[in-house]
C-alpha atoms as a PDB file:
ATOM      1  CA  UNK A   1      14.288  -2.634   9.797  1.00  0.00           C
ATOM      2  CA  UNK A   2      13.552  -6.284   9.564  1.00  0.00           C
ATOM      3  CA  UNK A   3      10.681  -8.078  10.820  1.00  0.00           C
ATOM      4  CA  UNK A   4      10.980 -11.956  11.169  1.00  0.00           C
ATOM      5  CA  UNK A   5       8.227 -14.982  11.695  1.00  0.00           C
ATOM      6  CA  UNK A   6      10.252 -16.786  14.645  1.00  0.00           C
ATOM      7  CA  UNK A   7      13.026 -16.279  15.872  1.00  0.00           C
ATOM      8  CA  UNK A   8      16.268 -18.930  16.493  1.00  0.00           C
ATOM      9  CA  UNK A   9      15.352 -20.608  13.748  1.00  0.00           C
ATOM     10  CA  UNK A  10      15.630 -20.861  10.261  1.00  0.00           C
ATOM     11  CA  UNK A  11      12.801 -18.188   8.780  1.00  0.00           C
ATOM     12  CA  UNK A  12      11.725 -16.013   6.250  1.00  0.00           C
ATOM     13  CA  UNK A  13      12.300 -12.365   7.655  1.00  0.00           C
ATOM     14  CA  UNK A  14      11.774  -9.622   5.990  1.00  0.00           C
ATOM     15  CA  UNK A  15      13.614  -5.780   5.395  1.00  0.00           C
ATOM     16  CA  UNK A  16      11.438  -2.694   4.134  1.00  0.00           C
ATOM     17  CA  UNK A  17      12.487   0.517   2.771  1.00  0.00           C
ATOM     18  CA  UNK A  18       9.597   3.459   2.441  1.00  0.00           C
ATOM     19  CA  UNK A  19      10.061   7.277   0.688  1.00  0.00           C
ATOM     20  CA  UNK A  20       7.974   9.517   0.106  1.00  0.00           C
ATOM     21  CA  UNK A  21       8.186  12.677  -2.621  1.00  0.00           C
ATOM     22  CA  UNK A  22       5.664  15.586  -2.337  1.00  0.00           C
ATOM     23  CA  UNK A  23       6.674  15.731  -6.522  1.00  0.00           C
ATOM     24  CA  UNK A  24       7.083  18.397  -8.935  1.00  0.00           C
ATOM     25  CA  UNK A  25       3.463  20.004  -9.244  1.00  0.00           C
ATOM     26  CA  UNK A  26       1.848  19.601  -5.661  1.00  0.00           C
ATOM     27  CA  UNK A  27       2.019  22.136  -2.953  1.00  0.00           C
ATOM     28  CA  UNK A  28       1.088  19.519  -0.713  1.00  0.00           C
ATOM     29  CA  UNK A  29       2.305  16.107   0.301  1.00  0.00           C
ATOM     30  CA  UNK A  30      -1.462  14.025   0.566  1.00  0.00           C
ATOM     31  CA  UNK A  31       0.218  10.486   0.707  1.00  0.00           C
ATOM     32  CA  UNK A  32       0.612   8.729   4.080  1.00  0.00           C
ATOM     33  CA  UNK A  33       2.770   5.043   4.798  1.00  0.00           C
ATOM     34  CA  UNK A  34       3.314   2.437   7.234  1.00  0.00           C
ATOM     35  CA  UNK A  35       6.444   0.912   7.729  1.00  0.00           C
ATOM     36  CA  UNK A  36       6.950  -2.110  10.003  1.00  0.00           C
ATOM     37  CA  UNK A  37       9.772   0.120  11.314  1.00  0.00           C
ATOM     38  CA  UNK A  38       7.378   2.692  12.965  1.00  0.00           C
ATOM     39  CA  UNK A  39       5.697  -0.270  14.839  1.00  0.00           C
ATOM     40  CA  UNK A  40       5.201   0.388  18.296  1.00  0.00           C
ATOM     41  CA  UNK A  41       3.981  -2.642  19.549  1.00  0.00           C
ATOM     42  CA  UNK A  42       5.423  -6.231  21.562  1.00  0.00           C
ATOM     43  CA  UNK A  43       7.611  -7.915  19.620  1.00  0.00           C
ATOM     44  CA  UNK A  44       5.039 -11.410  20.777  1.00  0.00           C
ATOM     45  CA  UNK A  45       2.102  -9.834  19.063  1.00  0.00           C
ATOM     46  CA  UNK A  46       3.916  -8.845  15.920  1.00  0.00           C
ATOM     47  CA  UNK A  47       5.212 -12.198  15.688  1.00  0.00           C
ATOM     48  CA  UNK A  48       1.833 -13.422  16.096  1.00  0.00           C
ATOM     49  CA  UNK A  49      -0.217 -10.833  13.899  1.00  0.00           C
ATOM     50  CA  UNK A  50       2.308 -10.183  10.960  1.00  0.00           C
ATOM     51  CA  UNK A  51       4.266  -7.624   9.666  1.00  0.00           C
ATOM     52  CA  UNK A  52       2.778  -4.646   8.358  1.00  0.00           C
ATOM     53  CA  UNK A  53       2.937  -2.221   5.582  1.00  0.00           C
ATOM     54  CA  UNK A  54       0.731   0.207   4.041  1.00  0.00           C
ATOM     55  CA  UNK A  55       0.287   3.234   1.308  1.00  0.00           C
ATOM     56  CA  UNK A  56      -2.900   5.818   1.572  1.00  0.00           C
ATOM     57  CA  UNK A  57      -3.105   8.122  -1.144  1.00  0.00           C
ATOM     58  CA  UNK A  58      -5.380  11.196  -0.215  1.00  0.00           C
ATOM     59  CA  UNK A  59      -8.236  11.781  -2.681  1.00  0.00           C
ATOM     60  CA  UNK A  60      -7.153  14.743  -5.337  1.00  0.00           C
ATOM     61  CA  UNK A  61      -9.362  17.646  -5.826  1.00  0.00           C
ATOM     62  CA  UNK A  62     -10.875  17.303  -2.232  1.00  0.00           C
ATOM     63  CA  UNK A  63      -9.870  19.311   0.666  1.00  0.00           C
ATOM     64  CA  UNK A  64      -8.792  17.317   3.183  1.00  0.00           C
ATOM     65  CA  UNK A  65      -7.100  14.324   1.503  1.00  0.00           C
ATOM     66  CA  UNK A  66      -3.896  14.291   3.735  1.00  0.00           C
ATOM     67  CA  UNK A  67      -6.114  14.513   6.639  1.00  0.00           C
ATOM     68  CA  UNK A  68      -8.242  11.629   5.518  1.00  0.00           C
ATOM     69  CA  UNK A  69      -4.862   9.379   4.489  1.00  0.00           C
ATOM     70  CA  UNK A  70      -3.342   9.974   8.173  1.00  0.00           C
ATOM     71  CA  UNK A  71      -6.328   8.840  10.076  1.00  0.00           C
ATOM     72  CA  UNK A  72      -6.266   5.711   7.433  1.00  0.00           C
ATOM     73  CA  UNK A  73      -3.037   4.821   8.704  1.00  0.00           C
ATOM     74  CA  UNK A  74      -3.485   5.588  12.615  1.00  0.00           C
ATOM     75  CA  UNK A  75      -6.433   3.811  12.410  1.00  0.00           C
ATOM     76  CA  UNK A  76      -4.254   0.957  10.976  1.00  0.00           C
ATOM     77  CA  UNK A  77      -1.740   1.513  13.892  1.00  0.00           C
ATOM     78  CA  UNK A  78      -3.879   1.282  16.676  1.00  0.00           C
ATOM     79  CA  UNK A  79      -6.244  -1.201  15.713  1.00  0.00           C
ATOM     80  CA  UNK A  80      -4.549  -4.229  13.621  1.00  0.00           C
ATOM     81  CA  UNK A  81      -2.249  -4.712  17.020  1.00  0.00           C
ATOM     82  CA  UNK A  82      -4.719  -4.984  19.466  1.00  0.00           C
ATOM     83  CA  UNK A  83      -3.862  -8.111  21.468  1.00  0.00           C
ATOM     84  CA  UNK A  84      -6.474  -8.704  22.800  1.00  0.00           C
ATOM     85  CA  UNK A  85      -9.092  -9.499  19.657  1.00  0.00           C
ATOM     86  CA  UNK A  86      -8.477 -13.289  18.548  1.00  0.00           C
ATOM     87  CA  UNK A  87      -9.373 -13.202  15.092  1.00  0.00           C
ATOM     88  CA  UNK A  88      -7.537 -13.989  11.128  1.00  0.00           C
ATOM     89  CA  UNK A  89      -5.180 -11.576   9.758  1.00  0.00           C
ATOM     90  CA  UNK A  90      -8.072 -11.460   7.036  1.00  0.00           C
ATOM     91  CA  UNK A  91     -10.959 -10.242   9.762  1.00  0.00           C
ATOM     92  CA  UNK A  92      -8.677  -7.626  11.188  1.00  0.00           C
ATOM     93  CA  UNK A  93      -7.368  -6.147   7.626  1.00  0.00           C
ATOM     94  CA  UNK A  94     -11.056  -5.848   6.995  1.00  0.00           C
ATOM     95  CA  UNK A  95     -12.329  -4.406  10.297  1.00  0.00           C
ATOM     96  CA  UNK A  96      -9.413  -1.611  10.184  1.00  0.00           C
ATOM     97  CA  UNK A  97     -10.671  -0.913   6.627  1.00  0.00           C
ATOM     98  CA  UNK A  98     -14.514  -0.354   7.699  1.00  0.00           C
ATOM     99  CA  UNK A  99     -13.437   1.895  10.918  1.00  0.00           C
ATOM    100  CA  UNK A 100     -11.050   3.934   8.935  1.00  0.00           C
ATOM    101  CA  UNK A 101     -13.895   4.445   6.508  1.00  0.00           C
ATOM    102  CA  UNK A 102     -16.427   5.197   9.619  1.00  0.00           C
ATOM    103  CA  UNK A 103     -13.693   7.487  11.445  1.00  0.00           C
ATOM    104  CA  UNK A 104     -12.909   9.669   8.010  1.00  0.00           C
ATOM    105  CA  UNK A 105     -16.883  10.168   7.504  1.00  0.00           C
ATOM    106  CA  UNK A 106     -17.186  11.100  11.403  1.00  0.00           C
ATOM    107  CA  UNK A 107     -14.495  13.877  11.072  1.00  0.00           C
ATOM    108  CA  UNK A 108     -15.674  14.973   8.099  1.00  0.00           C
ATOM    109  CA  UNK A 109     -18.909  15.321   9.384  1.00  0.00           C
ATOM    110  CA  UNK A 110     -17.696  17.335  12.546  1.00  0.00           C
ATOM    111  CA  UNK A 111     -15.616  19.664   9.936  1.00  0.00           C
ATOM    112  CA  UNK A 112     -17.920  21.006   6.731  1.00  0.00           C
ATOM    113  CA  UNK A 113     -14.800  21.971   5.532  1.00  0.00           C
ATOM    114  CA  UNK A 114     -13.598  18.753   4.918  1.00  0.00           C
ATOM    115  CA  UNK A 115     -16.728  17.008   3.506  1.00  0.00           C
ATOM    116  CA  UNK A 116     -16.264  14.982   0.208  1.00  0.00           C
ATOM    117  CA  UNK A 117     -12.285  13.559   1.753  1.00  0.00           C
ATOM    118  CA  UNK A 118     -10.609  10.459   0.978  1.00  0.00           C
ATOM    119  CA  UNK A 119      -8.224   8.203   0.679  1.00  0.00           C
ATOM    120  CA  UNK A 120      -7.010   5.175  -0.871  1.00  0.00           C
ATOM    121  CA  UNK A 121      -5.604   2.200   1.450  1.00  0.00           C
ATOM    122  CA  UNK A 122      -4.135  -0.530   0.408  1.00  0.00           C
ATOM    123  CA  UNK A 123      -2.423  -2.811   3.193  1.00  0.00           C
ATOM    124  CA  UNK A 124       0.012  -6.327   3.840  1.00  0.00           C
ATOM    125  CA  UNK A 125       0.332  -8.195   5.977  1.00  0.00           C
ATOM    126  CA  UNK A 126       3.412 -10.861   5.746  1.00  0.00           C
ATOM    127  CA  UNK A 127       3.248 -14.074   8.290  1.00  0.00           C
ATOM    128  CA  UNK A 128       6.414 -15.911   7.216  1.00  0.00           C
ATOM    129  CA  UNK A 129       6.141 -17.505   3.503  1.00  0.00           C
ATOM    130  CA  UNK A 130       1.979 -16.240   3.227  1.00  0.00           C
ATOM    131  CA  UNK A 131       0.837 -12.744   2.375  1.00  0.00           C
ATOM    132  CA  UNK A 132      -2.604 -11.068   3.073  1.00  0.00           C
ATOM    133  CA  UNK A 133      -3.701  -7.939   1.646  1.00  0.00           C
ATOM    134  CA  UNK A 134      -6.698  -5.464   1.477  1.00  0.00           C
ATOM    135  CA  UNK A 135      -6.806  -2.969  -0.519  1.00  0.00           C
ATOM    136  CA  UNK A 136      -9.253  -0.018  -1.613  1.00  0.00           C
ATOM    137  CA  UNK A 137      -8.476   2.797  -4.448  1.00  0.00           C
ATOM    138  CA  UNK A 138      -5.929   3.060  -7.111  1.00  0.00           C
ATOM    139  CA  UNK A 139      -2.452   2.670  -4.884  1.00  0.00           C
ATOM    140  CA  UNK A 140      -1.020  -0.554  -6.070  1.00  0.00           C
ATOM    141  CA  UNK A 141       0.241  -3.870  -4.445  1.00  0.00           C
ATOM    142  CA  UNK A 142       3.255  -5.301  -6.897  1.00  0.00           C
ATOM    143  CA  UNK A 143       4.612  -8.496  -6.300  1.00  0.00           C
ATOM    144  CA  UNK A 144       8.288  -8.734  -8.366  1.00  0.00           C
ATOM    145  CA  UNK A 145      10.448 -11.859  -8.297  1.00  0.00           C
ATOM    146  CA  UNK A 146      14.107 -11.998  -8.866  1.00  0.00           C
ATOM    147  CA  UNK A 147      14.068 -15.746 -10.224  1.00  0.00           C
ATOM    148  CA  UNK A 148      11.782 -15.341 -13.058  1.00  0.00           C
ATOM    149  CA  UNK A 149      12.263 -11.350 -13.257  1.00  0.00           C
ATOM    150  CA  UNK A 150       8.685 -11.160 -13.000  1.00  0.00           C
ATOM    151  CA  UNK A 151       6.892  -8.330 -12.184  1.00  0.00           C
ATOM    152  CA  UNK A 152       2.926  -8.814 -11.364  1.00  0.00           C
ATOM    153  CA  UNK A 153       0.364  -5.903 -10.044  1.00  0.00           C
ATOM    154  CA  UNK A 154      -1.778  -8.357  -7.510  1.00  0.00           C
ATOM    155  CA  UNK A 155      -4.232  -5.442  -6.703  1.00  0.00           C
ATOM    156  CA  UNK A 156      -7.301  -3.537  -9.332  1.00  0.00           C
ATOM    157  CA  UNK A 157      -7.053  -0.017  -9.815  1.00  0.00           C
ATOM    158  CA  UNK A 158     -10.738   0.999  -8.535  1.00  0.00           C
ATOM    159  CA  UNK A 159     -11.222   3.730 -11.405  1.00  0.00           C
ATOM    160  CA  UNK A 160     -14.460   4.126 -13.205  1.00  0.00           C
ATOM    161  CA  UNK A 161     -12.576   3.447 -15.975  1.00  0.00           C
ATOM    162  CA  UNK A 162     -11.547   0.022 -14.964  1.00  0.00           C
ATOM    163  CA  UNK A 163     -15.410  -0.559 -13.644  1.00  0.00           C
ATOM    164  CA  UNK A 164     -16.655   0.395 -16.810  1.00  0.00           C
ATOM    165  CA  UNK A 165     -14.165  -1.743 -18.949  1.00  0.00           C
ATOM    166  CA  UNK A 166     -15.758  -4.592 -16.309  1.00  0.00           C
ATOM    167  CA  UNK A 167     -19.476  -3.972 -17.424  1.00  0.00           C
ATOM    168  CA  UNK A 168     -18.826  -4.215 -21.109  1.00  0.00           C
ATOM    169  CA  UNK A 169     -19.497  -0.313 -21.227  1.00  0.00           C
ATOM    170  CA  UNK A 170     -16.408   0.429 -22.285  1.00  0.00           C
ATOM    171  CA  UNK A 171     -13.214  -1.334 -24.465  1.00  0.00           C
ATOM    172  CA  UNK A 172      -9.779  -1.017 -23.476  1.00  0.00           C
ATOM    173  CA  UNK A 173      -9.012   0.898 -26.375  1.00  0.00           C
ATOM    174  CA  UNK A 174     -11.847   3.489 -25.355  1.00  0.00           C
ATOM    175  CA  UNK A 175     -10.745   3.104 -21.834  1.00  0.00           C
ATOM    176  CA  UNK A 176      -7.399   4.940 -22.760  1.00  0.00           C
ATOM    177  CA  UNK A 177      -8.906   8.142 -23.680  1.00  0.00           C
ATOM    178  CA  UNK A 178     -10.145   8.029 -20.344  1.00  0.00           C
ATOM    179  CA  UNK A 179      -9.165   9.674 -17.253  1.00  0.00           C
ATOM    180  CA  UNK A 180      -8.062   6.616 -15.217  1.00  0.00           C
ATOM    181  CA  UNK A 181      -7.773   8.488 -12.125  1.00  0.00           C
ATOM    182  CA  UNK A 182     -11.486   9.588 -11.280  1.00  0.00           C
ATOM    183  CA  UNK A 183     -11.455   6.646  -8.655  1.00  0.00           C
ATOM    184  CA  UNK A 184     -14.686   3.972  -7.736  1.00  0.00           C
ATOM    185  CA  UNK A 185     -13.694   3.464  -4.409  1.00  0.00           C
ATOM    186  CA  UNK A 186     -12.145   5.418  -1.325  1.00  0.00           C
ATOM    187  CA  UNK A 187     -12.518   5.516   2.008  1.00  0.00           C
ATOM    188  CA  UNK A 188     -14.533   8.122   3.250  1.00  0.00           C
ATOM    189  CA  UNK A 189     -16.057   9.652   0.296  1.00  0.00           C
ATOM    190  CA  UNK A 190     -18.199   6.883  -1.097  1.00  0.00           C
ATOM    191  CA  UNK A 191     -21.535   5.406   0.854  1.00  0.00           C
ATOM    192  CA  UNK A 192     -19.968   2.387   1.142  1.00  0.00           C
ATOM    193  CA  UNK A 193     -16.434   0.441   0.522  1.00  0.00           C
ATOM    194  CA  UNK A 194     -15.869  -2.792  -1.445  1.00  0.00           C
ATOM    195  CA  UNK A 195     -12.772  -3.793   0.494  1.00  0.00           C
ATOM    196  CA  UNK A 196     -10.829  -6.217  -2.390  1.00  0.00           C
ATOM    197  CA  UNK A 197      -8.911  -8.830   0.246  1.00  0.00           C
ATOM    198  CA  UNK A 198      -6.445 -11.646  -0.968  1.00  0.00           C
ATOM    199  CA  UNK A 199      -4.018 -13.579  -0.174  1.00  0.00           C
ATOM    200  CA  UNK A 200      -0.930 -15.444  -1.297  1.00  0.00           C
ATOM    201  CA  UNK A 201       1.571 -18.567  -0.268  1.00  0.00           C
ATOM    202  CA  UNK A 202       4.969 -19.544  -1.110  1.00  0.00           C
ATOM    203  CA  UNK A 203       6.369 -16.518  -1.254  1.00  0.00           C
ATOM    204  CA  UNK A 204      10.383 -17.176  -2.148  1.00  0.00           C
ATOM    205  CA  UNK A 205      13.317 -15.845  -0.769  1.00  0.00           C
ATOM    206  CA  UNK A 206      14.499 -12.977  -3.798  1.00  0.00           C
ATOM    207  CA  UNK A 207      10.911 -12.024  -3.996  1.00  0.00           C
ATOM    208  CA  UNK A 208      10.532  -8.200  -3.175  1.00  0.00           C
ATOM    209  CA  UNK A 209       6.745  -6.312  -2.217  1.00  0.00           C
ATOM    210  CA  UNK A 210       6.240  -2.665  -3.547  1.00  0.00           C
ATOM    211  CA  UNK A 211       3.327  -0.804  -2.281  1.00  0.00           C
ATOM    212  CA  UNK A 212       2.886   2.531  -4.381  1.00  0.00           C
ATOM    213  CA  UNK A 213       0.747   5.553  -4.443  1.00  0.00           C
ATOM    214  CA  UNK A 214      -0.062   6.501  -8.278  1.00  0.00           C
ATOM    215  CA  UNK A 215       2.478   8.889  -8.522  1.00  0.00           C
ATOM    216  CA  UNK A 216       5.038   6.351  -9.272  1.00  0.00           C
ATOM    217  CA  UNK A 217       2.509   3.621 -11.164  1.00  0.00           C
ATOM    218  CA  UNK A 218       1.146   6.708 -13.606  1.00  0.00           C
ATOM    219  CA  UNK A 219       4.614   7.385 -14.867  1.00  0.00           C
ATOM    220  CA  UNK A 220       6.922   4.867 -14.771  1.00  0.00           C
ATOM    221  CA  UNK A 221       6.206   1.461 -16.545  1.00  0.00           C
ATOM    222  CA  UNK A 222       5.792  -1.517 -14.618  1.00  0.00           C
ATOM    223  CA  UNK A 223       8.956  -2.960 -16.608  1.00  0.00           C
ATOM    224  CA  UNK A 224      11.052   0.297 -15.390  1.00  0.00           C
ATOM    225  CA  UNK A 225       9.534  -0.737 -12.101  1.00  0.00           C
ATOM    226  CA  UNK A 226      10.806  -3.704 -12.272  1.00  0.00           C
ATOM    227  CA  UNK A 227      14.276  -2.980 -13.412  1.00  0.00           C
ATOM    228  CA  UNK A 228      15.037  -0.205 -10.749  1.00  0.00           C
ATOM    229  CA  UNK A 229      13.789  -2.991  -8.023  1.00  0.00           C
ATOM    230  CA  UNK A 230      15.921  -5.392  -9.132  1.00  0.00           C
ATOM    231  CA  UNK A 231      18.907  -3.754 -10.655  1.00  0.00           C
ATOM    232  CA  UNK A 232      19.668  -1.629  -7.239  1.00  0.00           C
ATOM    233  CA  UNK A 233      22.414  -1.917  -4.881  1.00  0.00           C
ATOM    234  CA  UNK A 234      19.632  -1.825  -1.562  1.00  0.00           C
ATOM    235  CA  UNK A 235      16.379  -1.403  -1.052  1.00  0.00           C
ATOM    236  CA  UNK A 236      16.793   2.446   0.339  1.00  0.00           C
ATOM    237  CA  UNK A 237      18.531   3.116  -3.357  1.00  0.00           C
ATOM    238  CA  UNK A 238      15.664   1.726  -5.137  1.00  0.00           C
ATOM    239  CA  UNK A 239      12.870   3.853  -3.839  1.00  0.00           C
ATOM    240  CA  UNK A 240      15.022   6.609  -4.062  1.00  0.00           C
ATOM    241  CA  UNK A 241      15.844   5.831  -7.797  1.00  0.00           C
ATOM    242  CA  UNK A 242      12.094   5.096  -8.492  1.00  0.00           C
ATOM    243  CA  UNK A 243      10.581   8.177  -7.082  1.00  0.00           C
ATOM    244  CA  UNK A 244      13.322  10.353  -9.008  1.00  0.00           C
ATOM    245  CA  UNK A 245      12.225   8.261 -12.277  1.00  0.00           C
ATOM    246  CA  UNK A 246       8.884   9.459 -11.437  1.00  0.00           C
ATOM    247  CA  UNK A 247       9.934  13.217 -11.275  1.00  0.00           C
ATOM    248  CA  UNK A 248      11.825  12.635 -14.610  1.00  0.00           C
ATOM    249  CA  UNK A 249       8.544  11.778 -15.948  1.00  0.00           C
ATOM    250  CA  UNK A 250       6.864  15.529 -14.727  1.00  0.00           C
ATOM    251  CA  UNK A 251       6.265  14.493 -10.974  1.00  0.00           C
ATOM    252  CA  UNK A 252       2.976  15.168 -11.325  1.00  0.00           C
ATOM    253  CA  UNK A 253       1.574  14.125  -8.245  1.00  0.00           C
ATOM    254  CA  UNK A 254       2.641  13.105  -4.386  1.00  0.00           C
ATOM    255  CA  UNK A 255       4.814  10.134  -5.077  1.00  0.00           C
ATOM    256  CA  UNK A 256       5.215   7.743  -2.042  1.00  0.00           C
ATOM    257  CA  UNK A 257       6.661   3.748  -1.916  1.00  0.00           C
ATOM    258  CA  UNK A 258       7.228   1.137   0.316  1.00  0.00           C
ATOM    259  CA  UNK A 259       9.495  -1.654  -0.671  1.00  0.00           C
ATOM    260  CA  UNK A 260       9.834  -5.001   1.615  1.00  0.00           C
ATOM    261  CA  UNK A 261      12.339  -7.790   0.129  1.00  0.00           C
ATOM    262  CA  UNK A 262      11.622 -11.543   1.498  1.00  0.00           C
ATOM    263  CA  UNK A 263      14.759 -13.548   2.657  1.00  0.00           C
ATOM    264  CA  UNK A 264      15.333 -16.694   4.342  1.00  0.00           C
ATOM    265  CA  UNK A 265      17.937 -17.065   7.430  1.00  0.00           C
ATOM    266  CA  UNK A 266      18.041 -17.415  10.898  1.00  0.00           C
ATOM    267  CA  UNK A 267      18.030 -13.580  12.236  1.00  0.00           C
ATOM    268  CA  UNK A 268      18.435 -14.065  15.919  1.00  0.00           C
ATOM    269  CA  UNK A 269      16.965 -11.706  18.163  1.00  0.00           C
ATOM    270  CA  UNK A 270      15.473  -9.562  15.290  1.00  0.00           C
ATOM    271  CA  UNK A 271      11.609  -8.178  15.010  1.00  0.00           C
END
């Protein structure tokens, strides 16, 4: 699939390549993704909006947590396209982030059984050479370049762990005999969300995007991360080769990526 900025002229444009891996120890695949291939929307308010992609990562040790990451990304499918609400890529991000938090709560309410679900969300959006993301939980945003062989994690993990490290209550070296995964933030399962938004310019052509659930990013290094991105034949090889890396390393958990490389041409026709 390839999404592009304008078309008939000379553009960034961009290809994706998503997997996901129920792993080695779950009975239960809890992860959820967007592609910009699953859009279902005119091809004049995509070009407008952005392109979209997005990893939710249901909450562990909660009933419920694939329910809660499938309603994160419907509500990211219906409401980020909606043509008809004029406001920034950052407003809209945001607002699908609050209702997906409001509609996990509401269900949960109307099912006991599911009270205490969650999920982590963390969401681009691509407009030509500028990125916008927003991002809640421990799935991770990567940025990896192909010039410098760079790789760069542009979101926080939301742990306690990381929050604690943050209020002087804790030192990195302490902080590793921690469980990093008892998470700070989720949608539906905390009071209320701290959505971490940012943005970026000048992305370059050779630049690739990984969004990952913590499967992958709790076993394989971000140098192996790297390496795999960069050292594969096509995208659909690399997040095949990185979620098998990941079940090398015990597969201990859902394991689910989403890999978008940024190139420059003129791709006429193309959305």
């Amino acid at each position: 699939m390839t999404g592009v900025a304008d078309a008939k002229k000379p553009t960034y444009f961009f290809r994706s390549s998503a997997e996901t891996d129920i792993g080695l120890r779950k009975t239960s695949n809890e992860d959820s993704f967007w592609n910009h291939a699953e859009t279902y929307a005119d091809a004049a308010i995509l070009k407008r909006l952005g392109t979209v992609y997005a990893v939710a990562d249901g909450v562990s040790g909660h009933v419920g947590g694939d329910v809660a990451s499938n309603i994160a990304i419907d509500t990211l499918r219906m409401y980020y396209v909606l043509p008809h609400v004029n406001i920034s890529p950052e407003d809209r991000l945001r607002n699908v982030f609050l209702e997906a938090h409001r509609r996990i709560e509401d269900y949960a309410r109307e099912h006991p059984e599911y009270r205490g679900m969650g999920t982590t969300l963390t969401t681009v959006v691509l407009r030509d050479s500028h990125l916008h993301y927003a991002h809640v939980g421990d799935s991770r945003l990567y940025l990896i370049q192909s010039a410098s062989r760079e790789i760069r994690q542009l979101t926080k993990d939301h742990s306690l762990v990381n929050r604690y490290i943050e209020e002087g209550k804790l030192t990195p070296e302490e902080a590793a005999e921690e469980d990093s995964n008892v998470l700070d933030q989720a949608l539906g399962c905390v009071p209320k969300i701290r959505i971490e938004m940012g943005e970026r310019d000048a992305l370059m052509p050779g630049d690739f995007l990984l969004l990952c659930s913590d499967g992958l990013s709790d076993l394989v290094s971000d140098t192996k991360i790297r390496d795999v991105v960069l050292g594969s034949p096509s995208l659909e090889d690399a997040c095949h080769r990185l979620i098998l890396k990941a079940n090398q390393q015990g597969g201990r958990d859902n394991i689910t990526v989403v890999l978008v490389a940024i190139e420059k041409g003129t791709q006429e026709g193309m959305i």
